[in-house]
Protein backbone atom coordinates (compact mmCIF):
# COMPACT_ATOMS: atom_id res chain seq x y z
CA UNK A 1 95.15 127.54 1.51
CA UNK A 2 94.78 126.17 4.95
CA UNK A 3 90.90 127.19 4.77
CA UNK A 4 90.51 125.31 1.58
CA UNK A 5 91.41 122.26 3.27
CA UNK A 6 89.97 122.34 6.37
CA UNK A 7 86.62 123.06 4.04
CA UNK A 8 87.20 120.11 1.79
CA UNK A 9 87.65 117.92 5.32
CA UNK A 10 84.55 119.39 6.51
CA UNK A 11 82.65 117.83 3.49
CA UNK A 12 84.32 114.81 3.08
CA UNK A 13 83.49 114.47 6.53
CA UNK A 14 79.72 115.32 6.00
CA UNK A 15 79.97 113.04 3.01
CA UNK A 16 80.95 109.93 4.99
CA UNK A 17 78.19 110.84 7.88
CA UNK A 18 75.76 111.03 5.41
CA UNK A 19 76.86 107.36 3.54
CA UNK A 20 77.04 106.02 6.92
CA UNK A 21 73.41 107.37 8.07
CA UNK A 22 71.74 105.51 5.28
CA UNK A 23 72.77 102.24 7.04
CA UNK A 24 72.61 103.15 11.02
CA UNK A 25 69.46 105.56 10.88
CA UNK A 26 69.04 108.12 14.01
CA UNK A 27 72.45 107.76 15.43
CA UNK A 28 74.66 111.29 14.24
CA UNK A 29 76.26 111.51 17.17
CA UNK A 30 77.80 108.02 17.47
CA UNK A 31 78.37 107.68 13.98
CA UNK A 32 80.45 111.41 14.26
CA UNK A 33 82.49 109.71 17.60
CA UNK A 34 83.55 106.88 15.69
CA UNK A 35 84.88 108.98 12.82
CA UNK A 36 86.53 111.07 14.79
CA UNK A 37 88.04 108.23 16.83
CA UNK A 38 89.28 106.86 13.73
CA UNK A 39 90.55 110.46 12.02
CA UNK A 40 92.90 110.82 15.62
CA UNK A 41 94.29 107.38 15.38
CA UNK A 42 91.79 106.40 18.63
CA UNK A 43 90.08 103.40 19.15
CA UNK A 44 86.32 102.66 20.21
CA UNK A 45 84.73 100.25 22.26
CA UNK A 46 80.67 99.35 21.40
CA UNK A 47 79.01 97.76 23.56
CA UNK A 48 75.21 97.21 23.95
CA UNK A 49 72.52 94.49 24.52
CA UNK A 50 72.18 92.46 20.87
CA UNK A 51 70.76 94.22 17.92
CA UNK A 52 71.46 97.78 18.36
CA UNK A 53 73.14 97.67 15.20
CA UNK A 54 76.90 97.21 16.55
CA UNK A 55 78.34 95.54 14.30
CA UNK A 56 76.55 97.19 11.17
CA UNK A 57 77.65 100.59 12.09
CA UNK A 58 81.55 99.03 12.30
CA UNK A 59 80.39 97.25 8.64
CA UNK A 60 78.95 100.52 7.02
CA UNK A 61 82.08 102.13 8.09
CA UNK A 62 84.48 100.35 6.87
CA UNK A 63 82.53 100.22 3.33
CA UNK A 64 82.77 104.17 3.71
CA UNK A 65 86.30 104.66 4.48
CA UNK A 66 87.09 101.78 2.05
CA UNK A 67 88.97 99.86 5.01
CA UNK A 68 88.72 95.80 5.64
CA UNK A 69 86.21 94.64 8.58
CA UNK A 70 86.38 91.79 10.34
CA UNK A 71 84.56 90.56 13.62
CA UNK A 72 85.65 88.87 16.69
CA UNK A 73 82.75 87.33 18.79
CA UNK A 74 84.24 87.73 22.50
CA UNK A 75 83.37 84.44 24.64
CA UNK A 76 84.96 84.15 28.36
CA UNK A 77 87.59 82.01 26.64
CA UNK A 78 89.05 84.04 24.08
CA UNK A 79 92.74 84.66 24.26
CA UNK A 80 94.80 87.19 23.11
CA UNK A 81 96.42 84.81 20.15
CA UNK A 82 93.29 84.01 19.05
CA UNK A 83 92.91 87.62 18.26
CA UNK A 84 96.52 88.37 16.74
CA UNK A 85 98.28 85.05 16.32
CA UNK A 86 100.69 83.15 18.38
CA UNK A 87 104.55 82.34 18.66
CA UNK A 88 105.13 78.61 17.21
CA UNK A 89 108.67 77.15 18.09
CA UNK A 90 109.92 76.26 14.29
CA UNK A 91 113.13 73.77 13.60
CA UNK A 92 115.31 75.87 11.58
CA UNK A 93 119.13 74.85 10.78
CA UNK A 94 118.92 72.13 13.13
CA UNK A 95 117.64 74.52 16.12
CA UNK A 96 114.66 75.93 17.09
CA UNK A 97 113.44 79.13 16.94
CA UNK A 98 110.10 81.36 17.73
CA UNK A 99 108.39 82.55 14.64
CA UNK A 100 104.70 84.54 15.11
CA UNK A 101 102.36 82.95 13.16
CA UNK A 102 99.65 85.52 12.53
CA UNK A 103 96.12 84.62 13.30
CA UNK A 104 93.69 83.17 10.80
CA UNK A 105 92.01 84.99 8.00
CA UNK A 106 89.52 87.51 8.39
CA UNK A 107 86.91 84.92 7.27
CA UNK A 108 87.25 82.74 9.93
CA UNK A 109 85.97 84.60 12.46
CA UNK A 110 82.79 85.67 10.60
């Protein structure tokens, strides 16, 4: 039984190499570390001169796996809440408390 699914992993796997490949042409082996990154709950970091293809590989991806994408651009004066969002001081009940206020929608940053 255990066989079975490690097989049908296997080709799914294969599968979602090969989908990917159409879109990132000649790069296997970075398109196999970023699944597997993503199959043990890891995280990747690309980086590379412009137009390597970056950001399509992360698009093509997502498509794959059927997952949302969204891009940040990082400029020497991004800040963390810019990324996730931000604690606003709200009147509530005639006091004021902290509520997080999650950062803007995907769109935005695209």
């Amino acid at each position: 039984m255990e066989e079975m699914n490690l097989e049908l992993i296997r080709e799914k796997l294969a599968e979602c190499e090969y989908e990917i490949g159409k879109a990132i042409i000649g790069q296997k082996e970075i398109i196999r570390q970023v699944l597997i990154a993503i199959l043990t709950d890891g995280n990747v970091l690309l980086e590379g001169v412009p137009g390597l293809g970056k950001t399509q590989l992360v698009k093509a991806v997502s498509k794959v796996l059927e997952l949302s994408f969204s891009r940040i651009q990082f400029t020497p004066d991004l800040m963390p809440a810019d990324v996730t969002g931000t604690n606003l001081i709200v009147k509530e009940d005639n006091k004021n408390v902290f509520q997080f206020e999650r950062r803007l929608p995907q769109s935005h940053w695209l």
